[in-house]
Protein backbone atom coordinates (compact mmCIF):
# COMPACT_ATOMS: atom_id res chain seq x y z
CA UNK A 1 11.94 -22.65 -1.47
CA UNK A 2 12.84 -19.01 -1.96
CA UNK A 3 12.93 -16.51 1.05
CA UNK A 4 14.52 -12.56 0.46
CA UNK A 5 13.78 -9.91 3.01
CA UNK A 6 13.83 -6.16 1.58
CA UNK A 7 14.28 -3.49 4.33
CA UNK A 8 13.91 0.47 4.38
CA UNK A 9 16.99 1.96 3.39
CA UNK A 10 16.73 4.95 5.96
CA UNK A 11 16.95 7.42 3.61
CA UNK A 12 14.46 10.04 2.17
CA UNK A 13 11.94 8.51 -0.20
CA UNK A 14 10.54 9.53 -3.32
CA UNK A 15 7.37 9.33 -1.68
CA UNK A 16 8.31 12.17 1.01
CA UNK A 17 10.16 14.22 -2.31
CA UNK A 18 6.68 13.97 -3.88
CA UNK A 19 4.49 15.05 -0.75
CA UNK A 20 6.47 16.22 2.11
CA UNK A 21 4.07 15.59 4.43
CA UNK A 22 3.84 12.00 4.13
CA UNK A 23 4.36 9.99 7.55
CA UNK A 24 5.15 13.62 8.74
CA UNK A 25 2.89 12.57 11.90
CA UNK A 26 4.84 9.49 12.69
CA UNK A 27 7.51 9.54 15.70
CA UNK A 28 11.44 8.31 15.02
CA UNK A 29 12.50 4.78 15.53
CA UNK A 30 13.42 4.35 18.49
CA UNK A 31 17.20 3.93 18.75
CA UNK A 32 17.12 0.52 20.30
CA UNK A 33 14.71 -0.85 17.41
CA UNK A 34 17.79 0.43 14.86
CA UNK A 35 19.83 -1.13 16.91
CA UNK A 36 18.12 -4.25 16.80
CA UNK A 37 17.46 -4.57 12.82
CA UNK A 38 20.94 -3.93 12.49
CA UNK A 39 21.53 -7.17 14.42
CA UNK A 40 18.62 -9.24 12.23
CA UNK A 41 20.49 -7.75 9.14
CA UNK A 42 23.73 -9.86 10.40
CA UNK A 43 22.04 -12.28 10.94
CA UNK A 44 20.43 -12.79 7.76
CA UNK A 45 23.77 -12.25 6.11
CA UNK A 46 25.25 -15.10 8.38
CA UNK A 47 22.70 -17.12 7.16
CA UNK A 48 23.08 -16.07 3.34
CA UNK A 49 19.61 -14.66 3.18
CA UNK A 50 18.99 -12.33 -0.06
CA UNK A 51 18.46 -8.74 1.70
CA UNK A 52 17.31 -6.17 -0.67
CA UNK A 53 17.70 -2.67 0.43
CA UNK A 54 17.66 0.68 -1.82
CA UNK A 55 17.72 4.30 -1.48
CA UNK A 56 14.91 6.42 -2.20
CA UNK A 57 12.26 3.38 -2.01
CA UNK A 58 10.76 1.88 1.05
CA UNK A 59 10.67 -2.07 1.61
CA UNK A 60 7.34 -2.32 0.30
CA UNK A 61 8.09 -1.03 -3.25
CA UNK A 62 10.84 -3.76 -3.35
CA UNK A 63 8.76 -6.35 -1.98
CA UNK A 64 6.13 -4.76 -4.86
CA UNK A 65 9.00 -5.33 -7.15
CA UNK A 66 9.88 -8.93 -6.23
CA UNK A 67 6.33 -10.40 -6.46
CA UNK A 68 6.04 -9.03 -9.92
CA UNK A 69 8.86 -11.10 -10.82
CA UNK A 70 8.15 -14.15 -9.05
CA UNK A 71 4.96 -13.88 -11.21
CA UNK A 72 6.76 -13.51 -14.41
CA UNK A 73 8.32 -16.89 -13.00
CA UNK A 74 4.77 -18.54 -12.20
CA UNK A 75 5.95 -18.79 -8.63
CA UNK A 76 3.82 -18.45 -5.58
CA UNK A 77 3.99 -16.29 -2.80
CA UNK A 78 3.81 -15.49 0.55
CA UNK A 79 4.26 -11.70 1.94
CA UNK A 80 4.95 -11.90 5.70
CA UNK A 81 3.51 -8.57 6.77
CA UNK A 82 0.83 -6.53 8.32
CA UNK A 83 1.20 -3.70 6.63
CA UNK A 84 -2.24 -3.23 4.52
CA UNK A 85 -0.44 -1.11 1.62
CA UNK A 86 0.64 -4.41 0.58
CA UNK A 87 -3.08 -5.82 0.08
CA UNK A 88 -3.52 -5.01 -3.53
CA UNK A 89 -0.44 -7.57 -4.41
CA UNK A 90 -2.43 -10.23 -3.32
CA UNK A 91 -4.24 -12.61 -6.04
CA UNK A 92 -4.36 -16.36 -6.49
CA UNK A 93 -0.83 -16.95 -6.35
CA UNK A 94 -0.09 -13.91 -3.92
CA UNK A 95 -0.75 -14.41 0.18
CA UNK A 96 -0.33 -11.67 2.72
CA UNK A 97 0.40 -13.54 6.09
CA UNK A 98 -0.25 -11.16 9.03
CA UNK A 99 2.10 -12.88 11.77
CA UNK A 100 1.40 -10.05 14.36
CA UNK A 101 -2.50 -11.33 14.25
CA UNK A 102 -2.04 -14.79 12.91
CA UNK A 103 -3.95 -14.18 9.96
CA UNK A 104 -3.63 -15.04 5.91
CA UNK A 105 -5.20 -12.62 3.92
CA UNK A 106 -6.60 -14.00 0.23
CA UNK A 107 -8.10 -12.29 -2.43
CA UNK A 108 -11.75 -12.68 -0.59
CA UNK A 109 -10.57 -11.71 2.55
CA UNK A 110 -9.09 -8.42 1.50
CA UNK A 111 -12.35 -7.98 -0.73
CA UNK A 112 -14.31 -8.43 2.77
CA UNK A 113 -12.33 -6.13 4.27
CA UNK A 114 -12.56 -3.17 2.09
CA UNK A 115 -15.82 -3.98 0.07
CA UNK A 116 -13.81 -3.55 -3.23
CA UNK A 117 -12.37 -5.83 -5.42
CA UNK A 118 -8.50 -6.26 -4.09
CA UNK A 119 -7.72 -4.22 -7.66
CA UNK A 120 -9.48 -1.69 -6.55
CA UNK A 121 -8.03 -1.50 -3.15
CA UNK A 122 -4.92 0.97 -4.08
CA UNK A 123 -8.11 3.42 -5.52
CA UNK A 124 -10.37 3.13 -2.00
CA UNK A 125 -7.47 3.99 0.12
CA UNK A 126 -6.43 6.89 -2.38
CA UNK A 127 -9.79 8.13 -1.78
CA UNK A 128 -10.29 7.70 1.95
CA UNK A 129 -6.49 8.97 2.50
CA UNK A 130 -4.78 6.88 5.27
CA UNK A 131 -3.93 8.65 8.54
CA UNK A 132 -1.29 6.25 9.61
CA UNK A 133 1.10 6.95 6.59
CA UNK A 134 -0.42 11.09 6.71
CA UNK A 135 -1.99 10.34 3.28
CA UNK A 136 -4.57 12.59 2.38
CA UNK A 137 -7.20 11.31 0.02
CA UNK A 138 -10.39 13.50 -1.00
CA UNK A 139 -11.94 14.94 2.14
CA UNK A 140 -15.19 13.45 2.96
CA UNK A 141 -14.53 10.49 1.04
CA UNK A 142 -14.71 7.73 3.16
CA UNK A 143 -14.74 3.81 2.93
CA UNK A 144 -18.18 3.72 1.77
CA UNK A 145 -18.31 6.63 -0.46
CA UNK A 146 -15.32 5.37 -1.95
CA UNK A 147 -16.89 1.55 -2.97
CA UNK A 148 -19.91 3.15 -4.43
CA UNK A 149 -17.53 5.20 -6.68
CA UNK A 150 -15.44 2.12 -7.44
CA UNK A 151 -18.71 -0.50 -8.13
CA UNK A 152 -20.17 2.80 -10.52
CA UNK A 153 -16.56 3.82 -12.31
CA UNK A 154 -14.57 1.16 -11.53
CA UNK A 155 -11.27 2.88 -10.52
CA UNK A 156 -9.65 6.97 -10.03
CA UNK A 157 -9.43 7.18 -13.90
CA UNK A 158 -13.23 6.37 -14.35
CA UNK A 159 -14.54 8.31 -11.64
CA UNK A 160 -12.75 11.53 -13.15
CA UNK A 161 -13.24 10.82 -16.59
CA UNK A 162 -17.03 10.35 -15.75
CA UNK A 163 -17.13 13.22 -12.99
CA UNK A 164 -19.77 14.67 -14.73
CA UNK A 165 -21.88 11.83 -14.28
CA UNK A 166 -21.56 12.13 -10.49
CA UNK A 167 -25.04 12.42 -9.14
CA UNK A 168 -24.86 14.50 -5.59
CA UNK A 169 -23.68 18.07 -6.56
CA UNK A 170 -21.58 18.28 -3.21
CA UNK A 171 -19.23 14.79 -3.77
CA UNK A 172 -18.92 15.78 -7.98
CA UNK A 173 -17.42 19.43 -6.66
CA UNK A 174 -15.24 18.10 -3.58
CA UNK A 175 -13.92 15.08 -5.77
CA UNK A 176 -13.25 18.02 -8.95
CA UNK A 177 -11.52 20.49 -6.05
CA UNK A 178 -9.29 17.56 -5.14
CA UNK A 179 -8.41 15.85 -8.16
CA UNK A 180 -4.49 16.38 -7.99
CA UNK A 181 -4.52 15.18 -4.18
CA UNK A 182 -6.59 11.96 -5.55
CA UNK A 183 -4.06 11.21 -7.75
CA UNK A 184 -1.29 12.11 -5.29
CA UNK A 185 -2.62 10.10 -2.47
């Protein structure tokens, strides 16, 4: 068996350089929680546990990183998580295990969640924004607006390159007004 842990760095992401107001509404760690995953980190050393950390990315674009290359190896995986920005890794050989909930997400269960194929998941929650990480999305996009785009143009590429094709005058103009911020978020 294979086990690695990737951690936030702490620094300023490329994610904040590109959009400064991303997680702009979230509070600071609290000092004892630092505290804490500096401890776990030891730990993890004393135990010879892989620990990948690096600057300018968050934990989830290494843990991004590591299950395409356990793929390239044919390996399966399991992401111990709840964080749903890591739903669209999931696939056959790909397993999100919520621990907080006691709950393994699978390709259908992340399809049943967001009514999208789990490809498509990254475009529905680039639609509908995500308050949590202070992502904004197109306003008045939501979930379901969003999955009747994504079942008619498949992904953010088709609906713009089909905008035109957009039947309700209001959703076509609002989706055209925010096409950067689509891409963005």
């Amino acid at each position: 068996q294979l086990l690695a842990i990737a951690m936030d760095s702490g620094k300023q992401t490329f994610r904040k350089e590109l959009y400064p107001d991303y997680k702009a509404h979230r509070p600071e760690a609290p000092p004892d929680l630092r505290q804490q995953m500096r401890r776990v980190e030891q730990l993890l050393q004393a135990l010879r546990v892989k620990i990948y950390v690096a600057p300018g990315v968050e934990a989830d674009d290494l843990i991004a990183s590591l299950v395409v290359e356990a793929r390239k190896r044919a390996l399966r995986v399991v992401i111990v998580s709840a964080d749903k920005d890591l739903m669209p890794l999931v696939g056959p050989d790909v397993l999100l295990w919520d621990t907080m909930r006691e709950r393994v997400w699978g390709p259908e269960e992340v399809s049943q969640r967001f009514g999208v194929r789990v490809n498509q998941v990254r475009d529905l929650l680039a639609l509908t924004g995500d308050s949590s990480d202070n992502i904004p999305g197109v306003p008045s996009v939501g979930p379901k607006t969003a999955q009747q785009l994504l079942a008619a143009y498949e992904d953010i590429d088709g609906i713009y390159a089909r905008l035109a094709e957009v039947e309700r005058k209001k959703l076509r103009e609002t989706l055209e007004q925010h096409r950067e911020q689509a891409f963005l978020s």
